[in-house]
N, C-alpha and C. Protein backbone atom coordinates (compact mmCIF):
# COMPACT_ATOMS: atom_id res chain seq x y z
N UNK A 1 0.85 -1.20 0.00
CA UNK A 1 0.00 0.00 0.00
C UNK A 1 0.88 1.24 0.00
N UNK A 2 0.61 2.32 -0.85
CA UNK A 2 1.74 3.14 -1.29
C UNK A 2 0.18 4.71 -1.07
N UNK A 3 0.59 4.89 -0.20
CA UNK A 3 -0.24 6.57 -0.37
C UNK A 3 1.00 7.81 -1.12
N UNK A 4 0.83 8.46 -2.20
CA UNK A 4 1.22 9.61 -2.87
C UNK A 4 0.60 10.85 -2.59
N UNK A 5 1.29 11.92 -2.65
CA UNK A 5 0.87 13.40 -2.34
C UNK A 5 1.48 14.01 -3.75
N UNK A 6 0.67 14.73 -4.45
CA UNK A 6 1.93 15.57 -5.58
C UNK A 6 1.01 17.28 -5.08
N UNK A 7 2.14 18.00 -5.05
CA UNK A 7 1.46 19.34 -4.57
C UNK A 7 0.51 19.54 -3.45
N UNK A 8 0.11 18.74 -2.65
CA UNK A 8 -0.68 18.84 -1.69
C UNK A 8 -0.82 19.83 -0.97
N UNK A 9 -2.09 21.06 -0.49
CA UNK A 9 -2.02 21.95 0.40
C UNK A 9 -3.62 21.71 0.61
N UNK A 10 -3.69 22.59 1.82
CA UNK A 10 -5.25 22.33 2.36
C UNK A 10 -5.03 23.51 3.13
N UNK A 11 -6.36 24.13 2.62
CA UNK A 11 -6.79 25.80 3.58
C UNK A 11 -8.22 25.75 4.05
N UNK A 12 -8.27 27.00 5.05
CA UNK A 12 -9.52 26.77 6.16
C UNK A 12 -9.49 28.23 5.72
N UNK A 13 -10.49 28.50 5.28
CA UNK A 13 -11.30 29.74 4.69
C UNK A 13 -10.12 30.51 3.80
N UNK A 14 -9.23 31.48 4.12
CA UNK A 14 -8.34 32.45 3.27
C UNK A 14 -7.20 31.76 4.15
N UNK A 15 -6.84 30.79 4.93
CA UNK A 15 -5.62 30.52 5.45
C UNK A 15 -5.53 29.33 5.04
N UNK A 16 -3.94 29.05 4.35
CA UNK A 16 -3.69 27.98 4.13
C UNK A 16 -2.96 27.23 5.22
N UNK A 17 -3.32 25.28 5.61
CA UNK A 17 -2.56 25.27 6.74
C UNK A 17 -1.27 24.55 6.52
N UNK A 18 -1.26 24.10 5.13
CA UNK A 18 0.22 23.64 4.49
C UNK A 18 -0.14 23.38 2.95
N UNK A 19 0.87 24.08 2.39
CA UNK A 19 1.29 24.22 0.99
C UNK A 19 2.31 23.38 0.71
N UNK A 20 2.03 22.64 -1.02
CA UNK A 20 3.25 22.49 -1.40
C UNK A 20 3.77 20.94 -1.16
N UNK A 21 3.30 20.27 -0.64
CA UNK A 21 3.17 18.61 -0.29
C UNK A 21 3.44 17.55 -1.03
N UNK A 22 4.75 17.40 -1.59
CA UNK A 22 5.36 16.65 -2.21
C UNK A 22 5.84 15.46 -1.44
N UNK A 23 5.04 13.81 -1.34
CA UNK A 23 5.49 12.63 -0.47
C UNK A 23 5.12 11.89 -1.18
N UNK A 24 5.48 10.87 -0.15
CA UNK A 24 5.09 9.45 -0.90
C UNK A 24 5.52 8.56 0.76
N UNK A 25 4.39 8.02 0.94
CA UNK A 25 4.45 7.31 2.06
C UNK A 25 4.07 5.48 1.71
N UNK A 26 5.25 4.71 1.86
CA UNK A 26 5.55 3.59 1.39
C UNK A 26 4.86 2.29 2.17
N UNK A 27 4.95 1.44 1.41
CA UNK A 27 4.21 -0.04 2.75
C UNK A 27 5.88 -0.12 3.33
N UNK A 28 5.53 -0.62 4.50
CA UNK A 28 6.17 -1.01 5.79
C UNK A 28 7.65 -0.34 6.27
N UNK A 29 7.23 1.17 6.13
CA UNK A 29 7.54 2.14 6.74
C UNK A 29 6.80 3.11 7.39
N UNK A 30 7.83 3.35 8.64
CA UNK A 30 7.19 3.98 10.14
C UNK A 30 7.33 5.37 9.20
N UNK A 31 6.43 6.28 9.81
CA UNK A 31 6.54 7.50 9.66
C UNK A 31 5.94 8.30 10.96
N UNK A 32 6.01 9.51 10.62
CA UNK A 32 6.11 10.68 12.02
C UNK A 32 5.50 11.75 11.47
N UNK A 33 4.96 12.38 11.36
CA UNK A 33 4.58 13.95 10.87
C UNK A 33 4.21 14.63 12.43
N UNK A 34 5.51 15.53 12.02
CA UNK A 34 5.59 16.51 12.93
C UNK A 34 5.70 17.92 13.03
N UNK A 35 5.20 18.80 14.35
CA UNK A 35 4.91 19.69 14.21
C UNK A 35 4.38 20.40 15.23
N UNK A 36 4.58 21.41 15.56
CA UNK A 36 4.00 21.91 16.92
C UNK A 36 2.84 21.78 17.18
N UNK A 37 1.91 22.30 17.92
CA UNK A 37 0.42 21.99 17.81
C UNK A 37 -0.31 23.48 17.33
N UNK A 38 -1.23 23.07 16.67
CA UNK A 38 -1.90 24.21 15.55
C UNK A 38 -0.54 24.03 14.41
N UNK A 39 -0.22 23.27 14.25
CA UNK A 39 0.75 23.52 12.84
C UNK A 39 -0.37 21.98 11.50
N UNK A 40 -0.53 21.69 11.80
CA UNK A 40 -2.12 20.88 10.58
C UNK A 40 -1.65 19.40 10.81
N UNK A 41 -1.20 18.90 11.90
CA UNK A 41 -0.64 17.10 11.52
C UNK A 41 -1.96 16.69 11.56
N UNK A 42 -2.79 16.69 12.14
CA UNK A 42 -4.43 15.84 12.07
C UNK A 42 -4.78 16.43 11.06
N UNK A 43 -4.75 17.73 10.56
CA UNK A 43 -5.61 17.60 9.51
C UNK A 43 -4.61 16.96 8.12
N UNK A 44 -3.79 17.00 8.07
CA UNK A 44 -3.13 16.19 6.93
C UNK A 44 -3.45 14.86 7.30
N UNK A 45 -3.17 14.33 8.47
CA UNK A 45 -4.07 12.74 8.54
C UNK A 45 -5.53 12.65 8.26
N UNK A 46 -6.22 13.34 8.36
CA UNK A 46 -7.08 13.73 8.02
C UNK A 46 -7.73 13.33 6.11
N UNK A 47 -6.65 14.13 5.55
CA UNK A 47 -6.62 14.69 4.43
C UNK A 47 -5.59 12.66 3.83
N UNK A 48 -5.25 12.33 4.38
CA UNK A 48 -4.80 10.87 4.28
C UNK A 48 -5.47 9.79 4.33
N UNK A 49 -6.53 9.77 5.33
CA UNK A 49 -7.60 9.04 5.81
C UNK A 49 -8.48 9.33 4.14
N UNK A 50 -8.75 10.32 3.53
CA UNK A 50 -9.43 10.61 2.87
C UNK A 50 -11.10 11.47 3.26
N UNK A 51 -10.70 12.02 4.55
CA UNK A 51 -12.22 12.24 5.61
C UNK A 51 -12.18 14.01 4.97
N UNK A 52 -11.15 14.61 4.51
CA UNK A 52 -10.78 15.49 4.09
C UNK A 52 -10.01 15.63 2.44
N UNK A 53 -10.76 16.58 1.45
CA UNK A 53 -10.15 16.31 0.15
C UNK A 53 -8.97 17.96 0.06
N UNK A 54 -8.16 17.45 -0.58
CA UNK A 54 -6.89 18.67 -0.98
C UNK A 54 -7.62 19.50 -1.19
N UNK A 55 -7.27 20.75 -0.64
CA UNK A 55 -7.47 22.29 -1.44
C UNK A 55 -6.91 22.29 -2.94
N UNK A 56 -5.52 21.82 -2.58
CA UNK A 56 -5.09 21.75 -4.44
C UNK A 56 -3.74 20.47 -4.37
N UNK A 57 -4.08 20.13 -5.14
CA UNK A 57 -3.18 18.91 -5.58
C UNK A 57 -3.96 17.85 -5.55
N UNK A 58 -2.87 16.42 -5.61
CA UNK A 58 -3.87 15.18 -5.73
C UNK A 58 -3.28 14.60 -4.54
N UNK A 59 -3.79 13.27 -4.15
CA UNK A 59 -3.48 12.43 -3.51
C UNK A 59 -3.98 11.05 -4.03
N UNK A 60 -3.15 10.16 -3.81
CA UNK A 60 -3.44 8.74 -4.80
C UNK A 60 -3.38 7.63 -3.91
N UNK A 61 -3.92 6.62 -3.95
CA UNK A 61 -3.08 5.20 -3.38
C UNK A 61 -3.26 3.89 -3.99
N UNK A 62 -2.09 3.36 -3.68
CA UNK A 62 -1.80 1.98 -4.56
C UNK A 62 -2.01 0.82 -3.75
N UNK A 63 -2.68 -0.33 -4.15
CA UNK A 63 -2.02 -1.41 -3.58
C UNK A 63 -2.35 -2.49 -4.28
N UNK A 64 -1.16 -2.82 -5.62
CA UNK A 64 -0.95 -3.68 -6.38
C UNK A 64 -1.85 -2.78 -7.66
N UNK A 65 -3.05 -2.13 -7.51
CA UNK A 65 -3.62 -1.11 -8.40
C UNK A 65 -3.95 -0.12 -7.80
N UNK A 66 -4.28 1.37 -8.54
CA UNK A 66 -5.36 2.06 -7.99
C UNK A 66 -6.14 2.03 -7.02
N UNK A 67 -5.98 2.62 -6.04
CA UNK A 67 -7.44 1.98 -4.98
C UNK A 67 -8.67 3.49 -4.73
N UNK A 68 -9.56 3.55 -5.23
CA UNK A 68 -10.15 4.64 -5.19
C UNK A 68 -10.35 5.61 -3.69
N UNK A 69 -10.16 6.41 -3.87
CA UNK A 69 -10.40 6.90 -1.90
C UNK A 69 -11.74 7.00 -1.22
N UNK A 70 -12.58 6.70 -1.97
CA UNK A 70 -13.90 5.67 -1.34
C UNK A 70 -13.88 4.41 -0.24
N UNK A 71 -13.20 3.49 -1.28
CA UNK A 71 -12.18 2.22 -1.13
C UNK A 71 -11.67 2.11 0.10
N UNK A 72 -10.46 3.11 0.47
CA UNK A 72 -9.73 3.52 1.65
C UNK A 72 -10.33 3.21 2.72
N UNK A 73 -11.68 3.44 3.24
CA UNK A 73 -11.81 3.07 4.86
C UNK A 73 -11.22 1.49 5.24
N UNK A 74 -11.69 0.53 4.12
CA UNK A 74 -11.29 -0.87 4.26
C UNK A 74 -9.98 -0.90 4.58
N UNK A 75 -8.95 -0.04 4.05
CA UNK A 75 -7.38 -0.27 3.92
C UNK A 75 -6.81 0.18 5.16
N UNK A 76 -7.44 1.33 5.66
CA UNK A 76 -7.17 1.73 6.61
C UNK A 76 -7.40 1.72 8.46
N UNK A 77 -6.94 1.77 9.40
CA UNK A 77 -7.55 1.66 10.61
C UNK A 77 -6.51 3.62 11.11
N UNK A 78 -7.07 3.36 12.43
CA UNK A 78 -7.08 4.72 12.91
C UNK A 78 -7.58 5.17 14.32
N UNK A 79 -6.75 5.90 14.85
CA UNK A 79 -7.17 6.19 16.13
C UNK A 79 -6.41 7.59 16.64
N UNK A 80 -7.75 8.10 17.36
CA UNK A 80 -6.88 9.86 17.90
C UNK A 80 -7.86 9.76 19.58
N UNK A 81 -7.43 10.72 20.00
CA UNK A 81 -8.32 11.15 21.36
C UNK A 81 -9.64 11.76 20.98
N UNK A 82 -9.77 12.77 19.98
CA UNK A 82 -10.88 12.85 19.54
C UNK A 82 -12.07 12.11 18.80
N UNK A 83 -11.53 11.03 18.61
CA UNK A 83 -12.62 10.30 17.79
C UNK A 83 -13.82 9.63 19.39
N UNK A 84 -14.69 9.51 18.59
CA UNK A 84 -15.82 9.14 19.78
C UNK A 84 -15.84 7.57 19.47
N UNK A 85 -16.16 6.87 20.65
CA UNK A 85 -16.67 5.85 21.04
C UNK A 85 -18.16 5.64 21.26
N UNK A 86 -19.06 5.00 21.26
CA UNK A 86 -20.38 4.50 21.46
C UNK A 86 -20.27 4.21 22.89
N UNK A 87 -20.93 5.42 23.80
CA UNK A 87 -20.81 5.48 25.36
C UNK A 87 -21.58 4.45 25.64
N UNK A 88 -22.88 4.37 25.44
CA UNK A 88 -23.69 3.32 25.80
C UNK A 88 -23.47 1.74 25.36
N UNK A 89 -22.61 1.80 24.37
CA UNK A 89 -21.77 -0.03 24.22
C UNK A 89 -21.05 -0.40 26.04
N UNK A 90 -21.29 -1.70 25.86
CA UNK A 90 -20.38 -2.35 26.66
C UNK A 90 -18.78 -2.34 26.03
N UNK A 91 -17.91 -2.99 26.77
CA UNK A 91 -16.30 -2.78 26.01
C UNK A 91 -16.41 -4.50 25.17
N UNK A 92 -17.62 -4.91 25.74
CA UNK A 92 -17.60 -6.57 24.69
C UNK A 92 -18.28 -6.45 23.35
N UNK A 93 -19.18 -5.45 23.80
CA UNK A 93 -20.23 -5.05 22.39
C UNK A 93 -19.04 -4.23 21.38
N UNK A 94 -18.59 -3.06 21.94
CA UNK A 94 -17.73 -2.38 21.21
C UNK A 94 -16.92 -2.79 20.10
N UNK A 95 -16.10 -4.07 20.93
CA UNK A 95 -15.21 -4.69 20.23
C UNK A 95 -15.88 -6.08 19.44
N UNK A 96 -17.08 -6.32 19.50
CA UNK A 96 -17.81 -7.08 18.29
C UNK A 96 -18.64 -6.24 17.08
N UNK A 97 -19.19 -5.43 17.79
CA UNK A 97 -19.50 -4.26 16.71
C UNK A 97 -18.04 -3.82 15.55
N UNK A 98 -16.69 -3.26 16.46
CA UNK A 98 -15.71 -2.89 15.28
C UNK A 98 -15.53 -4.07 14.32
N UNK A 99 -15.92 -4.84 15.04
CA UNK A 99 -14.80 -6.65 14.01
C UNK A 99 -16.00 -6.82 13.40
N UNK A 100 -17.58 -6.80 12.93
CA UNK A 100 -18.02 -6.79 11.94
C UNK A 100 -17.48 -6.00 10.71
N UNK A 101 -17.11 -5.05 10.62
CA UNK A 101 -16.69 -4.28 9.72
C UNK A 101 -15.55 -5.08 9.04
N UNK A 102 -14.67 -4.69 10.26
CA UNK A 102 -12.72 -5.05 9.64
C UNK A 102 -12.88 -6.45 10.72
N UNK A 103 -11.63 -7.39 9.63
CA UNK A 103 -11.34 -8.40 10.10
C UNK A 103 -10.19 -8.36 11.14
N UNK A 104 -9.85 -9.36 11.94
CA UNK A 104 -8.91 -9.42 13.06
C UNK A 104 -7.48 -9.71 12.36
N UNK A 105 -6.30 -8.70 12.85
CA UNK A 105 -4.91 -9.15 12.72
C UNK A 105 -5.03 -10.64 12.73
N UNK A 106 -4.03 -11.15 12.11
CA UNK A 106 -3.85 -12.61 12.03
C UNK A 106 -3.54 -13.23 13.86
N UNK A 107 -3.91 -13.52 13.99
CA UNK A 107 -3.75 -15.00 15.22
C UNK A 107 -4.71 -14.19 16.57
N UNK A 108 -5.63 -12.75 15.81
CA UNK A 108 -6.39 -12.22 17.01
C UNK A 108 -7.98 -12.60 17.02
N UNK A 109 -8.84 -12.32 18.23
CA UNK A 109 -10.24 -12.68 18.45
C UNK A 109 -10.33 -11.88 19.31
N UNK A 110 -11.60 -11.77 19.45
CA UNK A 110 -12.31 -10.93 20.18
C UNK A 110 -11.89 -11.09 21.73
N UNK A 111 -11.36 -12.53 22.31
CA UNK A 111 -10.40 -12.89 23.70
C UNK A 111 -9.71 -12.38 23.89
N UNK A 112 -8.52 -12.09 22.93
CA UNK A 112 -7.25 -11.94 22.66
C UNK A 112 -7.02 -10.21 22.92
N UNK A 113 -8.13 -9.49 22.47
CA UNK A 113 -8.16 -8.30 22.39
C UNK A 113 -8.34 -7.92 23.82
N UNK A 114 -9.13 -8.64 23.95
CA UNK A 114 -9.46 -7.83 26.00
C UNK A 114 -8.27 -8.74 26.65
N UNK A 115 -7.30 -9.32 26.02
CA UNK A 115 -6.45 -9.66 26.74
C UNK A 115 -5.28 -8.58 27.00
N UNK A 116 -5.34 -8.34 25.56
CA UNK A 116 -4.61 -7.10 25.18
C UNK A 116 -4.86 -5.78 25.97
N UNK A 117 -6.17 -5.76 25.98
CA UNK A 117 -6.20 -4.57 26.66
C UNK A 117 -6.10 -4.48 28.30
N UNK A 118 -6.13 -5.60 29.23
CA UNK A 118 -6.30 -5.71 30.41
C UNK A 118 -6.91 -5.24 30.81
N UNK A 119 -8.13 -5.30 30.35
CA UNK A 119 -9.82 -4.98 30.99
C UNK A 119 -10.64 -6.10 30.82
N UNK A 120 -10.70 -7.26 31.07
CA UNK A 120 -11.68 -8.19 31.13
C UNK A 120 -12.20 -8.16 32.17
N UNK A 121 -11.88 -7.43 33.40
CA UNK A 121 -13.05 -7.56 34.46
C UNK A 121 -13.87 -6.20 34.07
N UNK A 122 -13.98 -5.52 33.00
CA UNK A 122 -14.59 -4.11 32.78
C UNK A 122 -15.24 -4.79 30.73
N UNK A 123 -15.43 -6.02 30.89
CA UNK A 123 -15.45 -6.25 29.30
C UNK A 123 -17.04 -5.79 29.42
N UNK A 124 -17.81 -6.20 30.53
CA UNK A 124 -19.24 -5.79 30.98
C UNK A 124 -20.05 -4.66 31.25
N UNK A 125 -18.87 -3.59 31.21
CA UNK A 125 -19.22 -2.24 31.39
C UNK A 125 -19.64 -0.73 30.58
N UNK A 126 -20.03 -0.10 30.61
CA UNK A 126 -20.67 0.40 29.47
C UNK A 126 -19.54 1.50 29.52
N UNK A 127 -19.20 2.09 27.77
CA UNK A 127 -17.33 2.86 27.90
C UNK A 127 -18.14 4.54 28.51
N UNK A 128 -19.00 4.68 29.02
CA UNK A 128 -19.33 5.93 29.74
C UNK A 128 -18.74 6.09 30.72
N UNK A 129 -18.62 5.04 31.06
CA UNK A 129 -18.19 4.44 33.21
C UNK A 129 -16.63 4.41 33.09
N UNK A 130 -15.78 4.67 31.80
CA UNK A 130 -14.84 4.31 31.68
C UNK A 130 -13.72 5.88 31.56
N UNK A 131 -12.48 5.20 32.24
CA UNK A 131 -11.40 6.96 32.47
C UNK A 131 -11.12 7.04 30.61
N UNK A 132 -10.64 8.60 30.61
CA UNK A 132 -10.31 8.62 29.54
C UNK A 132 -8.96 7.36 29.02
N UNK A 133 -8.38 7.70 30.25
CA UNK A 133 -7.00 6.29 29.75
C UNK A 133 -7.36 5.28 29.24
N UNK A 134 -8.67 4.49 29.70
CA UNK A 134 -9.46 3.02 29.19
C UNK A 134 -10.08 3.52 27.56
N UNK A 135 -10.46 4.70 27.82
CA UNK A 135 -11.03 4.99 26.35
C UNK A 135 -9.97 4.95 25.18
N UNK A 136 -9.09 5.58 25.88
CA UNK A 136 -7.73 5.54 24.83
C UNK A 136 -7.02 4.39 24.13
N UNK A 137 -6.71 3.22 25.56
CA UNK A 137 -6.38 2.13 25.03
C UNK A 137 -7.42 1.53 24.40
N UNK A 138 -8.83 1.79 24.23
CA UNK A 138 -9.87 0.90 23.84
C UNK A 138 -9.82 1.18 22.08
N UNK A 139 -9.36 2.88 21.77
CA UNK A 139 -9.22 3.06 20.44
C UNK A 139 -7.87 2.09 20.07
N UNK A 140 -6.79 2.53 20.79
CA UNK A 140 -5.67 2.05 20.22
C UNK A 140 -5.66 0.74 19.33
N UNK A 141 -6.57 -0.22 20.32
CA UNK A 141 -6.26 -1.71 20.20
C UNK A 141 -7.40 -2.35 19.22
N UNK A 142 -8.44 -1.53 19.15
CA UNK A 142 -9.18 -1.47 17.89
C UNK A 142 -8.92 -1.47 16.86
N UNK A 143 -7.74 0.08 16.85
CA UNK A 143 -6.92 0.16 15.65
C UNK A 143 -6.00 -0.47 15.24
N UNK A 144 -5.03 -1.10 15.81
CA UNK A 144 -3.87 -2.15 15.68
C UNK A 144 -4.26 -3.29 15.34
N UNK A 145 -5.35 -3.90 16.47
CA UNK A 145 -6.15 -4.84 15.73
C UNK A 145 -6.74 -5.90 14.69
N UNK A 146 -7.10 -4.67 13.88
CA UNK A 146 -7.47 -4.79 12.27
C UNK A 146 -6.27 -5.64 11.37
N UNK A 147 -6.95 -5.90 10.30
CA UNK A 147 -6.25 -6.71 9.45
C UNK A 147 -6.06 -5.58 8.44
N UNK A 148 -5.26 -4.64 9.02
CA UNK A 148 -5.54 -3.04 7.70
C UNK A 148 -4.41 -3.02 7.12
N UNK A 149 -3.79 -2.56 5.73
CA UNK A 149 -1.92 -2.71 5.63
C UNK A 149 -2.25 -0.96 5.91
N UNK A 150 -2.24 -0.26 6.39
CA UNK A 150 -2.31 0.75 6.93
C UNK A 150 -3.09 1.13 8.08
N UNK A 151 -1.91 1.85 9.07
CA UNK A 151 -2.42 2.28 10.73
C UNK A 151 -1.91 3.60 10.48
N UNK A 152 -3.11 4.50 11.28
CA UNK A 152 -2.60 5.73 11.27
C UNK A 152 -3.16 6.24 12.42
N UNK A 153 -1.91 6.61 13.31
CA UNK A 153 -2.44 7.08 15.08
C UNK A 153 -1.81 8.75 15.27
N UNK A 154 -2.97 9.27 15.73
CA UNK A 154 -2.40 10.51 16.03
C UNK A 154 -2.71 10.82 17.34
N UNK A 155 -1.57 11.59 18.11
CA UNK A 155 -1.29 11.68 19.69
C UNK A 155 -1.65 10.56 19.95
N UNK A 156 -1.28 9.66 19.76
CA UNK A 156 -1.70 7.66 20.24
C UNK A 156 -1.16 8.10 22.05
N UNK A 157 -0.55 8.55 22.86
CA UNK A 157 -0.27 8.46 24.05
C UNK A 157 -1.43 9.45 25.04
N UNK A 158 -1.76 10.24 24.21
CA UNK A 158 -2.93 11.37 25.12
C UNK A 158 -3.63 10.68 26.20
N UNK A 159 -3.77 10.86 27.37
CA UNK A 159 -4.71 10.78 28.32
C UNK A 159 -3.95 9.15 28.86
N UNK A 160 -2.56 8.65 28.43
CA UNK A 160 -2.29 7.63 29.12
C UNK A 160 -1.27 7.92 30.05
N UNK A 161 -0.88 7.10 31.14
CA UNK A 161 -0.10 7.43 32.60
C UNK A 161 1.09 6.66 31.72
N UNK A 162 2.26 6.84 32.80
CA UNK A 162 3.44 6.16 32.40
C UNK A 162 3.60 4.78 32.21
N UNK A 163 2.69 3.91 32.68
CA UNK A 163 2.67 2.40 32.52
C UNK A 163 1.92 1.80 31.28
N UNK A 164 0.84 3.15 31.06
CA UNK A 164 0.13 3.32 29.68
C UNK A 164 1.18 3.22 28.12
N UNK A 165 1.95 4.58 28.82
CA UNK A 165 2.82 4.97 27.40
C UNK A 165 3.77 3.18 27.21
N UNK A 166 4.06 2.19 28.28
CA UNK A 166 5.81 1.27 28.12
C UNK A 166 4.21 0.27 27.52
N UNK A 167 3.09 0.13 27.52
CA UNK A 167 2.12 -0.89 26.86
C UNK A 167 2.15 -0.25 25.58
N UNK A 168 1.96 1.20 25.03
CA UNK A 168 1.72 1.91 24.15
C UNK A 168 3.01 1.43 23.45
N UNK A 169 4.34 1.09 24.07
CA UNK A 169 5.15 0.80 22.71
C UNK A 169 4.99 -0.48 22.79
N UNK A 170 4.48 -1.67 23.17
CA UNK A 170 4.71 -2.86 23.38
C UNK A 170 4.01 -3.20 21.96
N UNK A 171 2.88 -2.38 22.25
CA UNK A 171 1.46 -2.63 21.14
C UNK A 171 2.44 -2.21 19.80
N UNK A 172 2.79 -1.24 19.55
CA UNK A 172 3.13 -1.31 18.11
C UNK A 172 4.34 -1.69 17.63
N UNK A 173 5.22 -2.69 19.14
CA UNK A 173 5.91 -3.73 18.58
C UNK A 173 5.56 -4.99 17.99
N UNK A 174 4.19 -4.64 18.41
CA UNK A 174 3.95 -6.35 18.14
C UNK A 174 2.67 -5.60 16.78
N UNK A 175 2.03 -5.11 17.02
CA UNK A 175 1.64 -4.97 15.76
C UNK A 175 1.73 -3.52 14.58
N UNK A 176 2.69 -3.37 14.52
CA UNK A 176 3.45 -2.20 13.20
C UNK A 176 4.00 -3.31 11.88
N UNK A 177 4.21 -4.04 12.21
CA UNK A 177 5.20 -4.74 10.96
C UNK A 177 4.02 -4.80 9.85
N UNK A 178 5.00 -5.03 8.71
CA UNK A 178 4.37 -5.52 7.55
C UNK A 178 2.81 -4.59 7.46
N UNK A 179 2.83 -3.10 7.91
CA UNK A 179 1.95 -2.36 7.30
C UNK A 179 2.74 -0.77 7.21
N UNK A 180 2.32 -0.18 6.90
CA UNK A 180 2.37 1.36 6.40
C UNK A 180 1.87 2.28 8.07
N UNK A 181 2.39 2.20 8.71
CA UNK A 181 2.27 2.98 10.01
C UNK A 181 2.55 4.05 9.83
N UNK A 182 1.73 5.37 10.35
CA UNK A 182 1.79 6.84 10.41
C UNK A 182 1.49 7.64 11.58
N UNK A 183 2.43 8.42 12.03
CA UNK A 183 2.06 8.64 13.63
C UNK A 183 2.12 10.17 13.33
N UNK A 184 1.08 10.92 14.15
CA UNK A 184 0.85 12.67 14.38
C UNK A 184 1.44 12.74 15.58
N UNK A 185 2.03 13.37 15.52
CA UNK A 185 2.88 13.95 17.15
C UNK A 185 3.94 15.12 17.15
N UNK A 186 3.97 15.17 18.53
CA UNK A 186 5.24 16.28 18.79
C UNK A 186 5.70 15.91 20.36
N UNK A 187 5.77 13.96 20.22
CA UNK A 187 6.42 13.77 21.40
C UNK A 187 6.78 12.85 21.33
N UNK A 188 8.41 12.74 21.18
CA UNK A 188 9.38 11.63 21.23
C UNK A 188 9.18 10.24 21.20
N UNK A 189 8.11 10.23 22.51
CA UNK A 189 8.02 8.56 23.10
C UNK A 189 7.06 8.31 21.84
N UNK A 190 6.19 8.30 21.45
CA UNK A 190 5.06 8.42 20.67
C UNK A 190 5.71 8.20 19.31
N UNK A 191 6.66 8.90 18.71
CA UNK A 191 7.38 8.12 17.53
C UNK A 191 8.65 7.67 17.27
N UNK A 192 9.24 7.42 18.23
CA UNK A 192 10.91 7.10 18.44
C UNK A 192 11.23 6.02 17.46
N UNK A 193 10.22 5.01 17.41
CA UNK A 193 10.30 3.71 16.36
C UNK A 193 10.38 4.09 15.03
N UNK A 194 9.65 5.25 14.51
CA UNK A 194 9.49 5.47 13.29
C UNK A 194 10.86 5.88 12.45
N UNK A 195 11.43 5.87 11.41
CA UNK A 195 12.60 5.86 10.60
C UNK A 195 12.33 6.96 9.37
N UNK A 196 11.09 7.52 9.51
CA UNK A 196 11.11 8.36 8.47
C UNK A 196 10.13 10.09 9.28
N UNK A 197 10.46 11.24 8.73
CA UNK A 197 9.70 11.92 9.18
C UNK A 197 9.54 13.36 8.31
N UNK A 198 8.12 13.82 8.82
CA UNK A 198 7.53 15.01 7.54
C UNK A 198 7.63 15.66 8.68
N UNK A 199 8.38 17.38 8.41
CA UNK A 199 8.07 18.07 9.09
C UNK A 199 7.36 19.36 8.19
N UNK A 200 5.67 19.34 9.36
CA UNK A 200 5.07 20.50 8.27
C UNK A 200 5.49 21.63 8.79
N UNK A 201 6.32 22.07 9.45
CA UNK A 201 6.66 23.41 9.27
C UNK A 201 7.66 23.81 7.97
N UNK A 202 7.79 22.60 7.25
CA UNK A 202 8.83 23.12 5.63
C UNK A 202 7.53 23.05 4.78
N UNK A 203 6.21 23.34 4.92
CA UNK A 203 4.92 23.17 4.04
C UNK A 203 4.21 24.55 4.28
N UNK A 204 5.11 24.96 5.01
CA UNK A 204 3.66 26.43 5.39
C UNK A 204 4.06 27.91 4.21
């Protein structure tokens, strides 16, 4: 899976929030897009996801052909602090509701996941009752999860404690390989793994 940018910029009324977006983000390479905050990394993930179209330029993606950006939700998984959860799901419903959609990483189940997450005595609970930290890991592991050749996490550490963040790298040791990983941040721990990086302050 090969996402392309040629000229890429995206503006919010008369302000543009990055110009000029020349990439190419490869299968099974880490990446980083970085940037202070208010500098556009979510909205270029955003604008990646396909939830957002270019102000001007194109954006393309491959995998083995063309894949239309319709297409894309299938290819992709994803997780931020802002995305919402279904308060009134249980954390067992939650995680059978996502896996109708997308299929499970290879050797995972719906067990495996609340194993992952170390909430099986909370699998019964509805995610209202739940700290933001539980909400967080509940996106994370949703997103990793998936059988997607593309993950794309932005601020993946927000709202987790320090025992949160040493699980937070465990998780995308064990599941980053063999996909196209993309991380939004402007904090070390959060992309240290990654080997490649966009900085949009050379886009403004």
């Amino acid at each position: 899976m090969t996402i392309s940018l040629e000229n890429v910029g995206r503006r919010f009324n008369q302000e543009w929030i990055f110009r000029g977006v020349d990439y190419r983000f490869e299968f099974g390479g880490k990446y980083a897009v970085l940037g202070p905050n208010g500098s556009g990394k979510s909205t270029l993930l955003s604008v990646l996801l396909g939830n957002l179209a270019p102000s001007e330029g194109t954006i393309s993606y491959h995998d083995a052909a063309e894949v239309p950006v319709e297409r894309m939700y299938q290819r992709i998984s994803f997780a931020a602090p802002y995305l919402d959860l279904i308060e009134e799901f249980t954390l067992q419903e939650t995680i059978d509701f996502h896996f109708k959609f997308k299929a499970y990483y290879a050797g995972m189940d719906a067990a495996s996941v609340l194993d992952l997450l170390g909430l099986k005595k909370s699998q019964d609970k509805a995610l209202k009752y739940f700290s933001s930290g539980m909400k967080q890991r509940t996106k994370l592991v949703l997103a990793c999860c998936c059988d997607t050749p593309v993950l794309l996490l932005d601020e993946p550490t927000s709202n987790l404690d320090k025992q949160g963040m040493e699980w937070y790298q465990e998780l995308i040791a064990g599941f980053s390989s063999k996909r196209l990983l993309i991380v939004g941040s402007n904090q070390e721990a959060e992309y240290s793994f990654c080997n490649h990086f966009v900085e949009l302050t050379d886009y403004k």
